[in-house]
N, C-alpha and C. Protein backbone atom coordinates (compact mmCIF):
# COMPACT_ATOMS: atom_id res chain seq x y z
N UNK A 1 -21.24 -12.72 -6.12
CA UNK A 1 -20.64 -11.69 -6.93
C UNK A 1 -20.68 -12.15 -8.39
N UNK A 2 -21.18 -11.38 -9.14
CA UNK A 2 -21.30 -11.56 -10.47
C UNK A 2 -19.93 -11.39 -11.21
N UNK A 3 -19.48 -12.71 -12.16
CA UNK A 3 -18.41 -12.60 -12.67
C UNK A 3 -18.39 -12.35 -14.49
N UNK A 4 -17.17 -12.10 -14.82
CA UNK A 4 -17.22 -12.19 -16.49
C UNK A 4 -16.09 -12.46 -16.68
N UNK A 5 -15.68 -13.35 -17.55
CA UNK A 5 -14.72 -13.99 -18.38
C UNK A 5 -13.99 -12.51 -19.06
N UNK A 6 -12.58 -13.17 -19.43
CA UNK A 6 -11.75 -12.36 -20.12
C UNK A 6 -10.55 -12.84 -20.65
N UNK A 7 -10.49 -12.53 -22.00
CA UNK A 7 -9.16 -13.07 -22.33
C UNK A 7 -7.70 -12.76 -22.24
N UNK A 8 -6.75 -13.70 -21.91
CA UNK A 8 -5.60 -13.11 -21.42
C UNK A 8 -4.40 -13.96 -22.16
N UNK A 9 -3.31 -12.95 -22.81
CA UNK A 9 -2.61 -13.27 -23.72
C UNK A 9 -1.48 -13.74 -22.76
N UNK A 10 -0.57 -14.68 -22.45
CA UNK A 10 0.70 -15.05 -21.87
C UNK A 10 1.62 -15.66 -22.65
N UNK A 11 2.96 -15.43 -22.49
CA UNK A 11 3.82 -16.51 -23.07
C UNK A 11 3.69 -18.01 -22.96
N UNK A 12 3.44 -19.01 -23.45
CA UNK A 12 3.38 -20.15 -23.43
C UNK A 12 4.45 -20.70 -21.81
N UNK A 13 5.72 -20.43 -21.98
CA UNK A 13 6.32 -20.91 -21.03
C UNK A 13 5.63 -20.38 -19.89
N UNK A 14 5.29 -18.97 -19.63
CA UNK A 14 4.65 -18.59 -18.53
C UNK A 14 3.63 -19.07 -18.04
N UNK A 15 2.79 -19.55 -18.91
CA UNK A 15 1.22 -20.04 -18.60
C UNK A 15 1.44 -21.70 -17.89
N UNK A 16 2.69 -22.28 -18.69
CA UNK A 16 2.70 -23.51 -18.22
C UNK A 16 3.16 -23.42 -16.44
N UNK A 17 4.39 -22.27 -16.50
CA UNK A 17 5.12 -22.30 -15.02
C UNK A 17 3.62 -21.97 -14.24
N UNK A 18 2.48 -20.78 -14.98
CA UNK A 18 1.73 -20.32 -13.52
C UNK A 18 0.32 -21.83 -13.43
N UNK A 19 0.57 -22.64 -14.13
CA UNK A 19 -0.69 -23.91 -14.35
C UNK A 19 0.45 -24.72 -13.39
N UNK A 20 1.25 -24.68 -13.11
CA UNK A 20 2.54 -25.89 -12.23
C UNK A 20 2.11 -24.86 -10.94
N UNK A 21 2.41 -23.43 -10.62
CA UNK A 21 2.57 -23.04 -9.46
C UNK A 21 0.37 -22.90 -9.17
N UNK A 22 0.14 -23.22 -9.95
CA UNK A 22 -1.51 -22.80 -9.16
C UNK A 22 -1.32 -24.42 -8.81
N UNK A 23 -1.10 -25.58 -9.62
CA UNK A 23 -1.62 -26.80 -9.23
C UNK A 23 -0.75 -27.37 -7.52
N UNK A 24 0.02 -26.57 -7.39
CA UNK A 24 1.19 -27.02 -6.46
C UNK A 24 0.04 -25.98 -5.10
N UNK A 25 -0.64 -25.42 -5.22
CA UNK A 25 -1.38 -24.31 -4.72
C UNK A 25 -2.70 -25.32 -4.06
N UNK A 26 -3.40 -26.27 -5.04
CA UNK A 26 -4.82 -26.57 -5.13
C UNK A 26 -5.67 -25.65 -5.80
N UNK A 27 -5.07 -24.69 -6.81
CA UNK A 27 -6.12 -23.67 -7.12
C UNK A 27 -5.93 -23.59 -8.62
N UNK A 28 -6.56 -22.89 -9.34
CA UNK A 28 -6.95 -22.93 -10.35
C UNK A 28 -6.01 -21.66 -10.86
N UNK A 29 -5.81 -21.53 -11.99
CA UNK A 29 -5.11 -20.19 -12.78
C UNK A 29 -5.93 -18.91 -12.41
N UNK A 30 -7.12 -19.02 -12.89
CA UNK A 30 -8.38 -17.71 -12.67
C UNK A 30 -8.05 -17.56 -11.48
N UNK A 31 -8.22 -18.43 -10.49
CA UNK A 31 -8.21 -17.90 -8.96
C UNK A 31 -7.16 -17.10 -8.49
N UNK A 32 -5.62 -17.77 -9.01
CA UNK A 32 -5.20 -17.20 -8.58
C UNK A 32 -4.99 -15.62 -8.78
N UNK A 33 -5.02 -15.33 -10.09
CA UNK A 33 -4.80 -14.08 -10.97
C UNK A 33 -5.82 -13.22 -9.79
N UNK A 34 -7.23 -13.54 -10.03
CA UNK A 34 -8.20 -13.20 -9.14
C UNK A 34 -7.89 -12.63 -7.91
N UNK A 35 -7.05 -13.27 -7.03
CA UNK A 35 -7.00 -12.90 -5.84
C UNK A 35 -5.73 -11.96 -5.80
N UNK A 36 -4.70 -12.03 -6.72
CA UNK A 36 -3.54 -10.92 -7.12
C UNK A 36 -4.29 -10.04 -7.30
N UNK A 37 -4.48 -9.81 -8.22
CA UNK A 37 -5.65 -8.92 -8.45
C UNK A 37 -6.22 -8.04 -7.80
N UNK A 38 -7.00 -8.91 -6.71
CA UNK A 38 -7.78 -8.47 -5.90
C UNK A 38 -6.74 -7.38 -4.64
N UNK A 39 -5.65 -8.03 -4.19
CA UNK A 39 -4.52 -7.86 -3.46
C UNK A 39 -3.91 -6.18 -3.79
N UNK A 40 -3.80 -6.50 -5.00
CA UNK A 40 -3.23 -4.98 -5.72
C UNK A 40 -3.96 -3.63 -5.55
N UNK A 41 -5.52 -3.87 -5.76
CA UNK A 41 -6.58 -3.14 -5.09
C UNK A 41 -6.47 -2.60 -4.49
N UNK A 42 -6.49 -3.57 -3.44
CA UNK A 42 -6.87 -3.36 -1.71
C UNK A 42 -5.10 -2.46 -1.05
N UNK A 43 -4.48 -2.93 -1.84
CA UNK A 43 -3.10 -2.14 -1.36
C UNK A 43 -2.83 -1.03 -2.00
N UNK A 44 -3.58 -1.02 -3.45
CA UNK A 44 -3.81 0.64 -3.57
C UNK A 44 -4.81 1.48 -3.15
N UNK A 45 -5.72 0.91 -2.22
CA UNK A 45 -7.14 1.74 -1.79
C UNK A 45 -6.38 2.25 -0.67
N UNK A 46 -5.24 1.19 0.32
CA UNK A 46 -5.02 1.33 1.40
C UNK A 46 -4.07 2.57 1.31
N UNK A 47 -3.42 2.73 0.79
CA UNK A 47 -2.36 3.31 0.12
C UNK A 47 -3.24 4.89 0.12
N UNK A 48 -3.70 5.23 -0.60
CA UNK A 48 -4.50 6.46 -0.97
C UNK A 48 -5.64 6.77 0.46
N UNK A 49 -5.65 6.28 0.88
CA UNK A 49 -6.36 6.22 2.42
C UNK A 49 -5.19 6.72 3.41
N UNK A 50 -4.07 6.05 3.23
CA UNK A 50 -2.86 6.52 4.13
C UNK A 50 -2.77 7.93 3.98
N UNK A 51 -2.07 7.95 2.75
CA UNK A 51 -1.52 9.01 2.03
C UNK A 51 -2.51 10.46 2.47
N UNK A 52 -4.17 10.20 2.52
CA UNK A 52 -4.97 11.21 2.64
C UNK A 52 -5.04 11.63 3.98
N UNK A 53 -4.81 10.53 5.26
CA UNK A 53 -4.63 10.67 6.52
C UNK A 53 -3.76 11.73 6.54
N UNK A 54 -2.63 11.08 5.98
CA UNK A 54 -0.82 12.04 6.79
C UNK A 54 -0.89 13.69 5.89
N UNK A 55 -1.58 13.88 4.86
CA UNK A 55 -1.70 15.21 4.01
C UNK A 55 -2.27 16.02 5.01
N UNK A 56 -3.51 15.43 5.83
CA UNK A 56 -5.19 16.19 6.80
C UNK A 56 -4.00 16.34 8.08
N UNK A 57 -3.31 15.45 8.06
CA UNK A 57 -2.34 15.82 9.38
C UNK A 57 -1.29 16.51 8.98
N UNK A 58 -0.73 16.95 8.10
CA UNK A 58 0.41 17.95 7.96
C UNK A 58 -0.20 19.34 7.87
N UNK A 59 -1.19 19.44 6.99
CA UNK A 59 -1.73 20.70 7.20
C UNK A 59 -2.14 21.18 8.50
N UNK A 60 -2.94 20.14 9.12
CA UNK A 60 -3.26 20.68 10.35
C UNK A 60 -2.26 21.25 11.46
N UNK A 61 -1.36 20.22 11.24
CA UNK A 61 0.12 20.47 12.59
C UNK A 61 0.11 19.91 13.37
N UNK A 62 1.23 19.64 14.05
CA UNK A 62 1.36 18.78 15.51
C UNK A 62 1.73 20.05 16.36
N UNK A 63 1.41 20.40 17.33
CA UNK A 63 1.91 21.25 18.57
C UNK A 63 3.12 20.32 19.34
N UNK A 64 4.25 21.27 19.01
CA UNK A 64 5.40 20.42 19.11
C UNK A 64 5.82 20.95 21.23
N UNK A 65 5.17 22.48 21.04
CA UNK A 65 4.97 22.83 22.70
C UNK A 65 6.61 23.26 22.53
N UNK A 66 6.91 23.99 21.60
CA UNK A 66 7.77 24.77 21.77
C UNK A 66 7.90 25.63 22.51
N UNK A 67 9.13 25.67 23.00
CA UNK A 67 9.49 27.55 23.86
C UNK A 67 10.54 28.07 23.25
N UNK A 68 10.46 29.47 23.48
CA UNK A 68 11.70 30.00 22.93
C UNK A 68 13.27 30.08 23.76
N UNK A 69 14.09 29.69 23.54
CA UNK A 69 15.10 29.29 24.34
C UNK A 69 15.17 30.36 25.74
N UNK A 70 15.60 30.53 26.26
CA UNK A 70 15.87 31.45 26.94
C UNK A 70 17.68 31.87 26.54
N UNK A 71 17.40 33.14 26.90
CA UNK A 71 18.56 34.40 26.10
C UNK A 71 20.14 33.53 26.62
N UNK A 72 21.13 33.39 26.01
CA UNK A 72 22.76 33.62 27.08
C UNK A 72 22.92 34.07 27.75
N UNK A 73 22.55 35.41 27.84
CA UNK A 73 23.01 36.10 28.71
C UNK A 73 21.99 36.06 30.19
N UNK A 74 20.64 35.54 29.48
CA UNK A 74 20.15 35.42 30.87
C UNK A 74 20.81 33.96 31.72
N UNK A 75 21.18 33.15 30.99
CA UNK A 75 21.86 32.28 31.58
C UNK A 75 23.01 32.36 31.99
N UNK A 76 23.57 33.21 31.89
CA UNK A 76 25.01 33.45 32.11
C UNK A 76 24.83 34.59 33.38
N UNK A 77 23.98 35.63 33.69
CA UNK A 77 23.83 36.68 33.88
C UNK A 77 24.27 36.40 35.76
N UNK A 78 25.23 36.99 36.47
CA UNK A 78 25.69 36.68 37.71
C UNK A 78 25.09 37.83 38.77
């Protein structure tokens, strides 16, 4: 996969805490961002995939196999 560099502005304290939590990791800063990143994607593709399922199924309907009650009085009727 073809990559490209990019610059990214952080607070100093932040950059140091996420260079402590990638090294505590084995991974690198890029990577990790990378794979957040990547994560956020995939949970908004999944997301809009759901969402398009349950819309194709509301319109369509569930057959719930309703009946219409039967009357009181036919239940009651001696």
């Amino acid at each position: 996969m073809k990559t490209q560099n990019i610059t990214l502005s952080l607070p100093q304290n932040t950059l140091q805490k996420l260079e402590l939590f990638a090294a505590r990791r084995n991974s690198s800063v890029s990577r990790l961002l990378t794979e957040a990143i990547e994560r956020m994607l995939a949970d908004e593709t999944d997301y809009e995939e759901a969402r398009r399922r349950q819309i194709a199924l509301m319109k369509k309907g569930i057959d719930l196999e309703f009946q219409k009650p039967v009357s009181r009085d036919t239940i009651y009727q001696r």
